[in-house]
PDB file of N, CA and C in Angstrom:
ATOM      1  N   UNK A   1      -9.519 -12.959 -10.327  1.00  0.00           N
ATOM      2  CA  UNK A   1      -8.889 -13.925  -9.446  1.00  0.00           C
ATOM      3  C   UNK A   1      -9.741 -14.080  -8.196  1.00  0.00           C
ATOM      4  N   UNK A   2     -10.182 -15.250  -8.113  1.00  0.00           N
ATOM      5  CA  UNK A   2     -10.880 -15.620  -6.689  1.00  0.00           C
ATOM      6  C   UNK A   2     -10.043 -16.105  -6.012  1.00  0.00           C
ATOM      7  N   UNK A   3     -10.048 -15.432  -4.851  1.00  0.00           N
ATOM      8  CA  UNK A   3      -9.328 -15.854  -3.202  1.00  0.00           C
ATOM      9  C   UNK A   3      -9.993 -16.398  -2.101  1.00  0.00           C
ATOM     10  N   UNK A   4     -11.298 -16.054  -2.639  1.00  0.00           N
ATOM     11  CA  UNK A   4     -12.203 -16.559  -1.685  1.00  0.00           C
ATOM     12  C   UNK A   4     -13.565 -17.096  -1.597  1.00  0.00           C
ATOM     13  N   UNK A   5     -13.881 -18.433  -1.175  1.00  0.00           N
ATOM     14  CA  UNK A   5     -14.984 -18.554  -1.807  1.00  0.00           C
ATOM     15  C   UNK A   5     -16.197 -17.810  -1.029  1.00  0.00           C
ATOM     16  N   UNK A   6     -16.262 -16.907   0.238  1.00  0.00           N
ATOM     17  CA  UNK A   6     -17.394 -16.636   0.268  1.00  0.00           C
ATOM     18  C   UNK A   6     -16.771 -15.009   0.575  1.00  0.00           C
ATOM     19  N   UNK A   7     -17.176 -13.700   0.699  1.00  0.00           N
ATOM     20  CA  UNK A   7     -17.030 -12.882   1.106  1.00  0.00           C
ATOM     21  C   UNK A   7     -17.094 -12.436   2.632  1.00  0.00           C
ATOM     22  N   UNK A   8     -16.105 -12.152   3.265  1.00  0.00           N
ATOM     23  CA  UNK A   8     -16.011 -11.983   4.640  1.00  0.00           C
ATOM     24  C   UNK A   8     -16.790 -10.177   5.254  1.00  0.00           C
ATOM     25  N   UNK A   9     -18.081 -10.376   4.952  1.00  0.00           N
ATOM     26  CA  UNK A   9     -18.605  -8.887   4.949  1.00  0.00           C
ATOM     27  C   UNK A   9     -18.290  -8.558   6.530  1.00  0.00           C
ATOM     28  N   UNK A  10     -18.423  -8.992   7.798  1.00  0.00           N
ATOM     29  CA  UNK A  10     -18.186  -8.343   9.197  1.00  0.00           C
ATOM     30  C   UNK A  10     -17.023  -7.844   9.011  1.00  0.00           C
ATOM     31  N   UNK A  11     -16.196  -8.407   8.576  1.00  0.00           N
ATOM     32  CA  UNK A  11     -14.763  -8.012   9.169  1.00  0.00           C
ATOM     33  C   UNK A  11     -14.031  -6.787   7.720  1.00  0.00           C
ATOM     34  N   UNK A  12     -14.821  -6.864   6.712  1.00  0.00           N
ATOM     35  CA  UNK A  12     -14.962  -5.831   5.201  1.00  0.00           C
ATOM     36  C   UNK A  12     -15.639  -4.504   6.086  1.00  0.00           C
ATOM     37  N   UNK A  13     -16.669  -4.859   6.421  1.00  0.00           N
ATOM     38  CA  UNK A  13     -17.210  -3.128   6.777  1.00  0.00           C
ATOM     39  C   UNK A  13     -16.688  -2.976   8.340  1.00  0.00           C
ATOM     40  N   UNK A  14     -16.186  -3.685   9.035  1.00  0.00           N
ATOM     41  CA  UNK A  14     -15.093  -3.482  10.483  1.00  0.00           C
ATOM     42  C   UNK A  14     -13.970  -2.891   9.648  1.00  0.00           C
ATOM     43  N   UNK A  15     -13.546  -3.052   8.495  1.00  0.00           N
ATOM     44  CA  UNK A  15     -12.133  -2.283   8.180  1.00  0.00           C
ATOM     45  C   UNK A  15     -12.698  -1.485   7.379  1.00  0.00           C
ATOM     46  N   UNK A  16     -13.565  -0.562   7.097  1.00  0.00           N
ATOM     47  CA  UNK A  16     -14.219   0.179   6.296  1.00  0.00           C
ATOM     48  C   UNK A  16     -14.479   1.099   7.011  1.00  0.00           C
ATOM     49  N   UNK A  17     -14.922   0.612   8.238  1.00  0.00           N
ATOM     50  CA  UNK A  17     -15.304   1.360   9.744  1.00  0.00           C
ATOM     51  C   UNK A  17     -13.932   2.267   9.832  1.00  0.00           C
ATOM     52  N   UNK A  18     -13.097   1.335  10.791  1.00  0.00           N
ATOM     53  CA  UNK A  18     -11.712   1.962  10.971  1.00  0.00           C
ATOM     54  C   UNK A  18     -10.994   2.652   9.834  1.00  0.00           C
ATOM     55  N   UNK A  19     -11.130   2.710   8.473  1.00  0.00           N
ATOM     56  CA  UNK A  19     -10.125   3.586   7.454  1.00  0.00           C
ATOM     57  C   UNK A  19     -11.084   4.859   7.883  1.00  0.00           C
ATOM     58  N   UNK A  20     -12.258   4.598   7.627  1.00  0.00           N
ATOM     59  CA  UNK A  20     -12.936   6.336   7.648  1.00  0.00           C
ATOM     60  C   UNK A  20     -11.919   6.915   8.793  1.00  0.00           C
ATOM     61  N   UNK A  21     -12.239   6.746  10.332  1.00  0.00           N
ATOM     62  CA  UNK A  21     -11.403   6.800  11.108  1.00  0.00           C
ATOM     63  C   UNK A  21      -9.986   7.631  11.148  1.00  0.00           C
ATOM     64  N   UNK A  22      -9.460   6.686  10.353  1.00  0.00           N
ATOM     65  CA  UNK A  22      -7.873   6.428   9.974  1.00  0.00           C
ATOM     66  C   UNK A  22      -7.493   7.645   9.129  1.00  0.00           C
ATOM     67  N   UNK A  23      -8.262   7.987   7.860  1.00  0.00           N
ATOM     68  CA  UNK A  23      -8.096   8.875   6.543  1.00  0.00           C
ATOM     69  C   UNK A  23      -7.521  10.440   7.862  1.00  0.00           C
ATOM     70  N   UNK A  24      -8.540  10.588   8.586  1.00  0.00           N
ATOM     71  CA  UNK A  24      -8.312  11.973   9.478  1.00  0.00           C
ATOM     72  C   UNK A  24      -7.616  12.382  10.023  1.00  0.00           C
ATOM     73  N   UNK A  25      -6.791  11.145  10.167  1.00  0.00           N
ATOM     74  CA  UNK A  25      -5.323  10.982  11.445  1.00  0.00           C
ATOM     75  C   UNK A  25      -4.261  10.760  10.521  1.00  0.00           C
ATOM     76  N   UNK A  26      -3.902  10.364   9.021  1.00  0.00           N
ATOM     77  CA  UNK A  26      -2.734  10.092   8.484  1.00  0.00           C
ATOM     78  C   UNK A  26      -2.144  11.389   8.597  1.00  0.00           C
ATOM     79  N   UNK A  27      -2.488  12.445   8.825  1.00  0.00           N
ATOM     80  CA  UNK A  27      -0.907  13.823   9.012  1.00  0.00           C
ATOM     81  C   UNK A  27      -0.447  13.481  10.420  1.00  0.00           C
ATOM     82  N   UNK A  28      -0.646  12.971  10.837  1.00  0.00           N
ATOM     83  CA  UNK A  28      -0.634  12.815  12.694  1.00  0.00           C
ATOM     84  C   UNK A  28       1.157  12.029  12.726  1.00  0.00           C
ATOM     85  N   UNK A  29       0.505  10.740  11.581  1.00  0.00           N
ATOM     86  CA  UNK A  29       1.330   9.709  11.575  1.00  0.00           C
ATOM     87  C   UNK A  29       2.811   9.939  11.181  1.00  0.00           C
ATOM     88  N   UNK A  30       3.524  10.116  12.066  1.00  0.00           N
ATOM     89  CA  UNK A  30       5.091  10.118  11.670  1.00  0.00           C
ATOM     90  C   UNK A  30       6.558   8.996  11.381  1.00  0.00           C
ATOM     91  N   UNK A  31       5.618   7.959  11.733  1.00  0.00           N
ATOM     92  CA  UNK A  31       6.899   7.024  10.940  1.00  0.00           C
ATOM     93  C   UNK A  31       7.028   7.234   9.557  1.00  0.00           C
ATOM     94  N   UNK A  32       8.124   7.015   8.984  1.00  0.00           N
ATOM     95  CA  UNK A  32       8.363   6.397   7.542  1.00  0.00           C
ATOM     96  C   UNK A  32       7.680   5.695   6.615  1.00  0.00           C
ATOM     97  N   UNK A  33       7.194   5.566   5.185  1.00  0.00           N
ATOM     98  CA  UNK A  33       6.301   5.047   5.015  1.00  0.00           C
ATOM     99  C   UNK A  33       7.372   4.805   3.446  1.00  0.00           C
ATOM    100  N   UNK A  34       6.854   3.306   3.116  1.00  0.00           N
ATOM    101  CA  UNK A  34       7.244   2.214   1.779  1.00  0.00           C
ATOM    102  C   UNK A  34       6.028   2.385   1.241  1.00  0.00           C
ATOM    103  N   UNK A  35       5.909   2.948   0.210  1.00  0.00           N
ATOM    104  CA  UNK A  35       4.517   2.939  -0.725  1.00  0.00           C
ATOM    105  C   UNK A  35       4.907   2.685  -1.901  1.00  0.00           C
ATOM    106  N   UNK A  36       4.749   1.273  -2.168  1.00  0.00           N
ATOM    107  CA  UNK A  36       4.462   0.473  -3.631  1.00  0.00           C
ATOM    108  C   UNK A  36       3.344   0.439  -4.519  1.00  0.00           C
ATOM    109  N   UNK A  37       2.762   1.327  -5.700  1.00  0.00           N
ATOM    110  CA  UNK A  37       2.175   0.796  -6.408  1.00  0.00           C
ATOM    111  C   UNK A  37       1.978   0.525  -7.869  1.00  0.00           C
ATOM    112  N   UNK A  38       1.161   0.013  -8.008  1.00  0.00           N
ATOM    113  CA  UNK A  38       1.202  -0.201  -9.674  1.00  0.00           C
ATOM    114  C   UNK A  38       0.659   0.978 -10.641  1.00  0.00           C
ATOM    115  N   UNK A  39       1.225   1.283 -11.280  1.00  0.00           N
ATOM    116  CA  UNK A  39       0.145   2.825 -12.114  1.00  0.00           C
ATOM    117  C   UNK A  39      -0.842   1.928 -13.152  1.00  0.00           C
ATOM    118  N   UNK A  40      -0.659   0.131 -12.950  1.00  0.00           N
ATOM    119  CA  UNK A  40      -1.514   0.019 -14.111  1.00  0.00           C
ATOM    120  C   UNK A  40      -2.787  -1.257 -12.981  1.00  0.00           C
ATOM    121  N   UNK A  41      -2.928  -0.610 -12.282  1.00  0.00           N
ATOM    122  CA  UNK A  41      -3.575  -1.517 -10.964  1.00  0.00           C
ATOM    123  C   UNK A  41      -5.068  -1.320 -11.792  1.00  0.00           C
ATOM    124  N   UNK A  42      -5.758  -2.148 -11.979  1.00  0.00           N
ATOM    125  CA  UNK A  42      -7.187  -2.567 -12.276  1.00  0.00           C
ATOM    126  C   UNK A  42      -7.871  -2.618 -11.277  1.00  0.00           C
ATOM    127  N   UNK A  43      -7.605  -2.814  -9.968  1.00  0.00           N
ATOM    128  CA  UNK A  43      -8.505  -2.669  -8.746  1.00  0.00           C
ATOM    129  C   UNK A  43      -8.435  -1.834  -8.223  1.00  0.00           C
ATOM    130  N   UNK A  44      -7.508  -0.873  -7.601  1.00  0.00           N
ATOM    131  CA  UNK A  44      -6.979  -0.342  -6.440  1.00  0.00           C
ATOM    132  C   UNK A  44      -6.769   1.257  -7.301  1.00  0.00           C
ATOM    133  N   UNK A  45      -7.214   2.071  -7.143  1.00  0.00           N
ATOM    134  CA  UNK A  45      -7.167   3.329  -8.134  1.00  0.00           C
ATOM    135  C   UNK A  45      -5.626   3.862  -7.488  1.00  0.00           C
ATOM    136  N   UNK A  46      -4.670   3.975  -8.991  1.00  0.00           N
ATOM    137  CA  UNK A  46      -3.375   4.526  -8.654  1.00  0.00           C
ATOM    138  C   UNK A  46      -3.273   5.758  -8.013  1.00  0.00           C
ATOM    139  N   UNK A  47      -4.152   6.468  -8.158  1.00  0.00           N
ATOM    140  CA  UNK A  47      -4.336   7.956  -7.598  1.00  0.00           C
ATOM    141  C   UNK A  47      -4.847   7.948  -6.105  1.00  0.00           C
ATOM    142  N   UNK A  48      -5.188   6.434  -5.783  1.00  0.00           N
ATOM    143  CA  UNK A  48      -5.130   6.480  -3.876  1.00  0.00           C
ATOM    144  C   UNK A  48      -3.951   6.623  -3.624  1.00  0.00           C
ATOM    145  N   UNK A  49      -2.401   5.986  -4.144  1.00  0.00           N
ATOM    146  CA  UNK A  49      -1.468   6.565  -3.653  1.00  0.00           C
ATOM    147  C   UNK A  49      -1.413   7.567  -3.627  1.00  0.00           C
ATOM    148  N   UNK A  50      -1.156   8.590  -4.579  1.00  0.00           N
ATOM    149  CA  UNK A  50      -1.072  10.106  -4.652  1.00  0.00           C
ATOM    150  C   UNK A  50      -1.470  10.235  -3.822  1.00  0.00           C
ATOM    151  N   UNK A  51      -2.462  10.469  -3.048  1.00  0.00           N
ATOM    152  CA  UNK A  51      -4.256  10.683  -2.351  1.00  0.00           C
ATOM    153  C   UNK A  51      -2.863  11.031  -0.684  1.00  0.00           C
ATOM    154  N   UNK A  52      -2.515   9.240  -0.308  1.00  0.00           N
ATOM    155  CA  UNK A  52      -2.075   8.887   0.645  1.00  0.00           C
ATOM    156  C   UNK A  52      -0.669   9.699   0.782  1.00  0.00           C
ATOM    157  N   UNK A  53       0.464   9.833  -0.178  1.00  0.00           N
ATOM    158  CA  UNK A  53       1.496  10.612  -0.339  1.00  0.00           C
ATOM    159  C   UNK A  53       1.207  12.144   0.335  1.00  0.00           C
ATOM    160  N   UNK A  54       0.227  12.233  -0.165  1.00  0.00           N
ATOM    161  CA  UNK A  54       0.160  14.183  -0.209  1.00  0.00           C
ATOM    162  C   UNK A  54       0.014  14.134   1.460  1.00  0.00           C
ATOM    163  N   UNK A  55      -1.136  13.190   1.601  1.00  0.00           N
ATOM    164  CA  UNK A  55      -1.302  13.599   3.480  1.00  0.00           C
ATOM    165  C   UNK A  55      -0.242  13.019   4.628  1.00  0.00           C
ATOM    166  N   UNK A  56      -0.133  12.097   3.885  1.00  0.00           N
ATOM    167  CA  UNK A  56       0.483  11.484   5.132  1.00  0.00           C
ATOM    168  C   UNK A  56       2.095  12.931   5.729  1.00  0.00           C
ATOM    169  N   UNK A  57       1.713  12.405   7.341  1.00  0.00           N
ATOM    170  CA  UNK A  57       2.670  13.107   7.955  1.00  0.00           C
ATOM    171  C   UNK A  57       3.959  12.894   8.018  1.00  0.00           C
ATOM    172  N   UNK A  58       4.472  11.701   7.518  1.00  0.00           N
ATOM    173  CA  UNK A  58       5.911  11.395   8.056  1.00  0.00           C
ATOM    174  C   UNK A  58       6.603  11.412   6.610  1.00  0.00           C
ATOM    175  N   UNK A  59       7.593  10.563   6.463  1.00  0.00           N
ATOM    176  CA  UNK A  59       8.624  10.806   5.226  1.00  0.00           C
ATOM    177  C   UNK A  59       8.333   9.405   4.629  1.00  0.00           C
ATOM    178  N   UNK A  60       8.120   9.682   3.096  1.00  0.00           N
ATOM    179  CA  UNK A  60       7.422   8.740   2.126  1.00  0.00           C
ATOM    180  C   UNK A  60       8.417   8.121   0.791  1.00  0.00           C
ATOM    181  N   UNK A  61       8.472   6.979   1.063  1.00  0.00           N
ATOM    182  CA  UNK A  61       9.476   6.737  -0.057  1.00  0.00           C
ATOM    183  C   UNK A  61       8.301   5.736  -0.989  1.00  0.00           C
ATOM    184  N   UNK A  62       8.593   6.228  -2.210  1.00  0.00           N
ATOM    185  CA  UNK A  62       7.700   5.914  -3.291  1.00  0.00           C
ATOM    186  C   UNK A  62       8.804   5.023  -3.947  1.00  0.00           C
ATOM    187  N   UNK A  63       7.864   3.788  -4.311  1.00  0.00           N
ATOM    188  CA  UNK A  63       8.223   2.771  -5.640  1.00  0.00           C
ATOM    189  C   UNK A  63       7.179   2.421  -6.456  1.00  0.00           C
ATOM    190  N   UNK A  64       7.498   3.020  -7.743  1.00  0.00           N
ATOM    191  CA  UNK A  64       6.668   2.400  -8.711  1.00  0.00           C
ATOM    192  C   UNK A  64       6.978   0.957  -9.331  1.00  0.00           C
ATOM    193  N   UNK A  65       6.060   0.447  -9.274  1.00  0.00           N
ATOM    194  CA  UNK A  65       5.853  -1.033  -9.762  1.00  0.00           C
ATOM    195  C   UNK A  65       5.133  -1.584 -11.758  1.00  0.00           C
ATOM    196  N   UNK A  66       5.997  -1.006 -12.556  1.00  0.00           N
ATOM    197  CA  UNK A  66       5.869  -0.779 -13.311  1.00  0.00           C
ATOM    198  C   UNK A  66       5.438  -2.199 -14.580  1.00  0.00           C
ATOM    199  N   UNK A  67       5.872  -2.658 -14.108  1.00  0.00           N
ATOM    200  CA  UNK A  67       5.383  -3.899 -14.546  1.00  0.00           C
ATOM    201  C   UNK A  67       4.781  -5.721 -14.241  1.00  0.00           C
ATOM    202  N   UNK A  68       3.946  -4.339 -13.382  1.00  0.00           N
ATOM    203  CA  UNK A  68       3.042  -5.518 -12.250  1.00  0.00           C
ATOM    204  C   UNK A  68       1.926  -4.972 -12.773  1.00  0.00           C
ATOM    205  N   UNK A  69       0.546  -5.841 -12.210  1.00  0.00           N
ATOM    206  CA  UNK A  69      -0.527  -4.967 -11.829  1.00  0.00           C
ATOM    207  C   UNK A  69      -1.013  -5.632 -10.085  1.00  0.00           C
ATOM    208  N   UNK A  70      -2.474  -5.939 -10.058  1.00  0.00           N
ATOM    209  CA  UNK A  70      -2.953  -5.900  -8.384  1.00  0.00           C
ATOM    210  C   UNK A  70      -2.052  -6.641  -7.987  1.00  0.00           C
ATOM    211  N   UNK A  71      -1.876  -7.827  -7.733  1.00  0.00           N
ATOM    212  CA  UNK A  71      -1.263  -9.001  -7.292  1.00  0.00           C
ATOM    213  C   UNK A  71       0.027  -8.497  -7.556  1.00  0.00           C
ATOM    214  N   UNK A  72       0.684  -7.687  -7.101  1.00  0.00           N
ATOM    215  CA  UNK A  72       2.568  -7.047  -7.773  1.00  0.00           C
ATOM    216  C   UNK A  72       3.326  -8.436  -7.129  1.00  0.00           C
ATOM    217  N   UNK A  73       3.095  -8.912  -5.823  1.00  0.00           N
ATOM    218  CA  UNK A  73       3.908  -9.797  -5.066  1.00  0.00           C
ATOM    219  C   UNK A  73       3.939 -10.707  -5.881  1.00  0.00           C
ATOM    220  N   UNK A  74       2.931 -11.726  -6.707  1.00  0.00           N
ATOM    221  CA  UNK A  74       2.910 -12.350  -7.546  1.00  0.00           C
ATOM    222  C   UNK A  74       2.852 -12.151  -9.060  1.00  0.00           C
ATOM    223  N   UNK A  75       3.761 -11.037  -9.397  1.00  0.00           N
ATOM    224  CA  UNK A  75       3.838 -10.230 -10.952  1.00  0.00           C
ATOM    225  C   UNK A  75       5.400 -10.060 -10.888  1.00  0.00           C
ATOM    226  N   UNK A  76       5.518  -9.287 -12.066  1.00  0.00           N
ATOM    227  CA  UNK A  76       7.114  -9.211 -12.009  1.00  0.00           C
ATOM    228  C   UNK A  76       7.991  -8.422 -11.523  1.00  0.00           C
ATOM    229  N   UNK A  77       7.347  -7.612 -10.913  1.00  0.00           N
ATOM    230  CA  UNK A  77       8.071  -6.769  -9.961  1.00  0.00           C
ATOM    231  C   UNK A  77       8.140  -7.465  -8.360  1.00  0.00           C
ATOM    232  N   UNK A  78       8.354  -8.827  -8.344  1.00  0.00           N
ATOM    233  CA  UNK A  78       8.116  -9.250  -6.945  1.00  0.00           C
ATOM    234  C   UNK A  78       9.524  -9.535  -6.544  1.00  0.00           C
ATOM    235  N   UNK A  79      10.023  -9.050  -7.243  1.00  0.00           N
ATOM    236  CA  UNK A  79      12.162  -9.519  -6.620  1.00  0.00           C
ATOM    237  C   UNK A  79      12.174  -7.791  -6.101  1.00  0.00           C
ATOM    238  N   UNK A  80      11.619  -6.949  -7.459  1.00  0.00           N
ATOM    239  CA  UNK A  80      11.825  -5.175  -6.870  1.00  0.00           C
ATOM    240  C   UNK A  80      11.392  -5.113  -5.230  1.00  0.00           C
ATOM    241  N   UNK A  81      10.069  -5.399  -5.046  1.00  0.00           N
ATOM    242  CA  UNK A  81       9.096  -5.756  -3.857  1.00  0.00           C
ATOM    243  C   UNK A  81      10.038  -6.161  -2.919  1.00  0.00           C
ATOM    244  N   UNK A  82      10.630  -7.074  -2.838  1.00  0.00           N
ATOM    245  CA  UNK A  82      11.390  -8.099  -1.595  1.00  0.00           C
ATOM    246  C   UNK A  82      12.785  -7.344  -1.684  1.00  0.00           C
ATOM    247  N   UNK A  83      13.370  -6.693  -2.645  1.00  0.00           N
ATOM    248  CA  UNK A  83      14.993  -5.959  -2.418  1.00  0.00           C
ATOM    249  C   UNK A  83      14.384  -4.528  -1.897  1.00  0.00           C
ATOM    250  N   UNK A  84      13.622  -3.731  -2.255  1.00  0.00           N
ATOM    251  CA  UNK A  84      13.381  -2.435  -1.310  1.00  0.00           C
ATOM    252  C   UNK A  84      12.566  -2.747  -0.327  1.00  0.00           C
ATOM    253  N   UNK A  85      11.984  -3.642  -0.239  1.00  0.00           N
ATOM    254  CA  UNK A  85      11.134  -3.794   0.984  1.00  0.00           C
ATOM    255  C   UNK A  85      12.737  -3.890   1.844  1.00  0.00           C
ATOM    256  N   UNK A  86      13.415  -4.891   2.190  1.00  0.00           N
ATOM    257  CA  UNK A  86      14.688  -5.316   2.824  1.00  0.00           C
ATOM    258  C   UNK A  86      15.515  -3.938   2.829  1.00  0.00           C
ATOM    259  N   UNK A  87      15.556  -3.181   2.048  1.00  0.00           N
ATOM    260  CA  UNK A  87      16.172  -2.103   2.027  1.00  0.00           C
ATOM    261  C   UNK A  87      15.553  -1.149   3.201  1.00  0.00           C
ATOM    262  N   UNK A  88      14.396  -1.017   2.867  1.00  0.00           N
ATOM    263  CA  UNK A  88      13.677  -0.693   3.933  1.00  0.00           C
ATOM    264  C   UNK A  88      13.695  -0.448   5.266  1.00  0.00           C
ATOM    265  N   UNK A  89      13.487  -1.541   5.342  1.00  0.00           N
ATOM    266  CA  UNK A  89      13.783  -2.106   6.697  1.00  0.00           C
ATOM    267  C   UNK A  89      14.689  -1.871   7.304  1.00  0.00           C
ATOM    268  N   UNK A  90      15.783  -2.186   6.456  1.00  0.00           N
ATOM    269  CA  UNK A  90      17.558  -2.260   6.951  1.00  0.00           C
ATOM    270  C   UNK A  90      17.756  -0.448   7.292  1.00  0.00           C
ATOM    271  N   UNK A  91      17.309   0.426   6.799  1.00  0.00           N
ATOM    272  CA  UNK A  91      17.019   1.994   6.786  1.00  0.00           C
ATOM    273  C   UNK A  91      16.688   2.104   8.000  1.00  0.00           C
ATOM    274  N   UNK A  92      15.470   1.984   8.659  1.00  0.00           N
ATOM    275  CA  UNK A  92      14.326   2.254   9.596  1.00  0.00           C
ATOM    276  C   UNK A  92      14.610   1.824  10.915  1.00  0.00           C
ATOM    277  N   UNK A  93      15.494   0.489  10.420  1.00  0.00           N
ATOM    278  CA  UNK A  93      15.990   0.211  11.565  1.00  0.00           C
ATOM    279  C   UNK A  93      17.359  -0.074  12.184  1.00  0.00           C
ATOM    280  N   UNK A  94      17.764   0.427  11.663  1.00  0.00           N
ATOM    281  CA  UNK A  94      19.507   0.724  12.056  1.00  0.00           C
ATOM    282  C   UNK A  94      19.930   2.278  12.457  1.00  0.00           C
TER     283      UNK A  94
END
Protein backbone atom coordinates (compact mmCIF):
# COMPACT_ATOMS: atom_id res chain seq x y z
CA UNK A 1 0.00 0.00 0.00
CA UNK A 2 1.39 3.38 -1.05
CA UNK A 3 0.60 6.43 1.11
CA UNK A 4 2.99 8.32 -0.22
CA UNK A 5 4.38 9.37 -3.17
CA UNK A 6 7.75 10.47 -2.08
CA UNK A 7 9.42 9.41 1.24
CA UNK A 8 9.64 12.01 3.98
CA UNK A 9 13.41 11.02 5.07
CA UNK A 10 14.11 14.46 7.56
CA UNK A 11 11.33 14.01 9.55
CA UNK A 12 11.83 9.52 9.30
CA UNK A 13 15.35 9.80 10.83
CA UNK A 14 14.06 13.06 13.29
CA UNK A 15 11.68 10.24 14.68
CA UNK A 16 14.31 7.58 14.59
CA UNK A 17 16.45 10.14 16.42
CA UNK A 18 13.90 10.65 19.25
CA UNK A 19 12.68 6.68 19.71
CA UNK A 20 16.45 5.77 20.38
CA UNK A 21 16.00 8.47 23.03
CA UNK A 22 12.60 7.37 24.07
CA UNK A 23 13.34 3.22 24.25
CA UNK A 24 15.57 4.36 27.71
CA UNK A 25 12.90 6.32 29.38
CA UNK A 26 9.70 3.94 28.75
CA UNK A 27 10.05 2.50 32.67
CA UNK A 28 10.01 6.19 33.69
CA UNK A 29 6.62 6.52 31.92
CA UNK A 30 3.62 6.12 34.19
CA UNK A 31 0.44 6.80 32.52
CA UNK A 32 -1.75 4.00 31.31
CA UNK A 33 -1.11 2.57 28.14
CA UNK A 34 -3.89 0.99 25.11
CA UNK A 35 -1.67 -1.34 23.14
CA UNK A 36 -3.35 -2.72 20.02
CA UNK A 37 -1.76 -5.13 17.86
CA UNK A 38 -2.01 -7.46 15.18
CA UNK A 39 -0.09 -10.95 15.80
CA UNK A 40 -0.41 -11.25 12.00
CA UNK A 41 1.19 -7.60 11.20
CA UNK A 42 3.53 -7.98 7.99
CA UNK A 43 5.26 -4.73 8.79
CA UNK A 44 5.51 -3.92 12.31
CA UNK A 45 7.14 -7.12 14.17
CA UNK A 46 4.38 -8.44 16.77
CA UNK A 47 7.06 -9.05 19.26
CA UNK A 48 7.71 -5.03 19.41
CA UNK A 49 4.66 -5.15 21.45
CA UNK A 50 5.86 -7.73 23.82
CA UNK A 51 9.29 -5.74 23.63
CA UNK A 52 7.11 -2.43 24.74
CA UNK A 53 4.71 -4.38 27.41
CA UNK A 54 7.60 -5.85 29.41
CA UNK A 55 9.25 -2.22 29.86
CA UNK A 56 7.01 0.09 29.95
CA UNK A 57 6.45 1.63 33.51
CA UNK A 58 2.87 2.28 33.96
CA UNK A 59 -0.26 -0.14 33.67
CA UNK A 60 -0.81 -1.79 30.16
CA UNK A 61 -3.94 -2.92 28.78
CA UNK A 62 -3.42 -5.24 25.84
CA UNK A 63 -5.83 -5.86 22.76
CA UNK A 64 -5.25 -8.26 20.33
CA UNK A 65 -6.41 -7.50 16.92
CA UNK A 66 -6.96 -10.74 15.55
CA UNK A 67 -8.28 -10.31 12.46
CA UNK A 68 -6.64 -7.35 11.08
CA UNK A 69 -3.25 -6.97 9.84
CA UNK A 70 -0.99 -3.31 9.42
CA UNK A 71 -3.73 -1.02 8.49
CA UNK A 72 -6.15 -2.66 11.68
CA UNK A 73 -8.13 0.91 11.54
CA UNK A 74 -8.97 0.01 8.05
CA UNK A 75 -9.37 -4.05 8.59
CA UNK A 76 -11.87 -5.71 10.55
CA UNK A 77 -11.12 -5.14 13.75
CA UNK A 78 -11.81 -1.32 13.27
CA UNK A 79 -15.33 -1.23 15.29
CA UNK A 80 -12.99 -3.47 18.21
CA UNK A 81 -10.38 -0.34 17.71
CA UNK A 82 -13.06 2.58 18.16
CA UNK A 83 -15.25 0.57 21.22
CA UNK A 84 -11.96 0.00 23.48
CA UNK A 85 -10.27 2.83 22.33
CA UNK A 86 -13.71 4.89 23.85
CA UNK A 87 -13.56 2.56 26.62
CA UNK A 88 -10.40 3.76 27.22
CA UNK A 89 -10.66 6.85 27.46
CA UNK A 90 -13.91 6.85 29.39
CA UNK A 91 -11.42 4.74 32.17
CA UNK A 92 -8.47 7.29 32.22
CA UNK A 93 -10.52 9.86 32.44
CA UNK A 94 -13.19 9.78 34.84
Amino acid sequence: EVAYEETPVRPLLSLQGGLVDLVGQLAEVKVPLLLMNSPDDHVVDPGDSEHLAEVYGGSVERVSLDHSFHVATQDEDQGLIIERSLQFIDTVTT
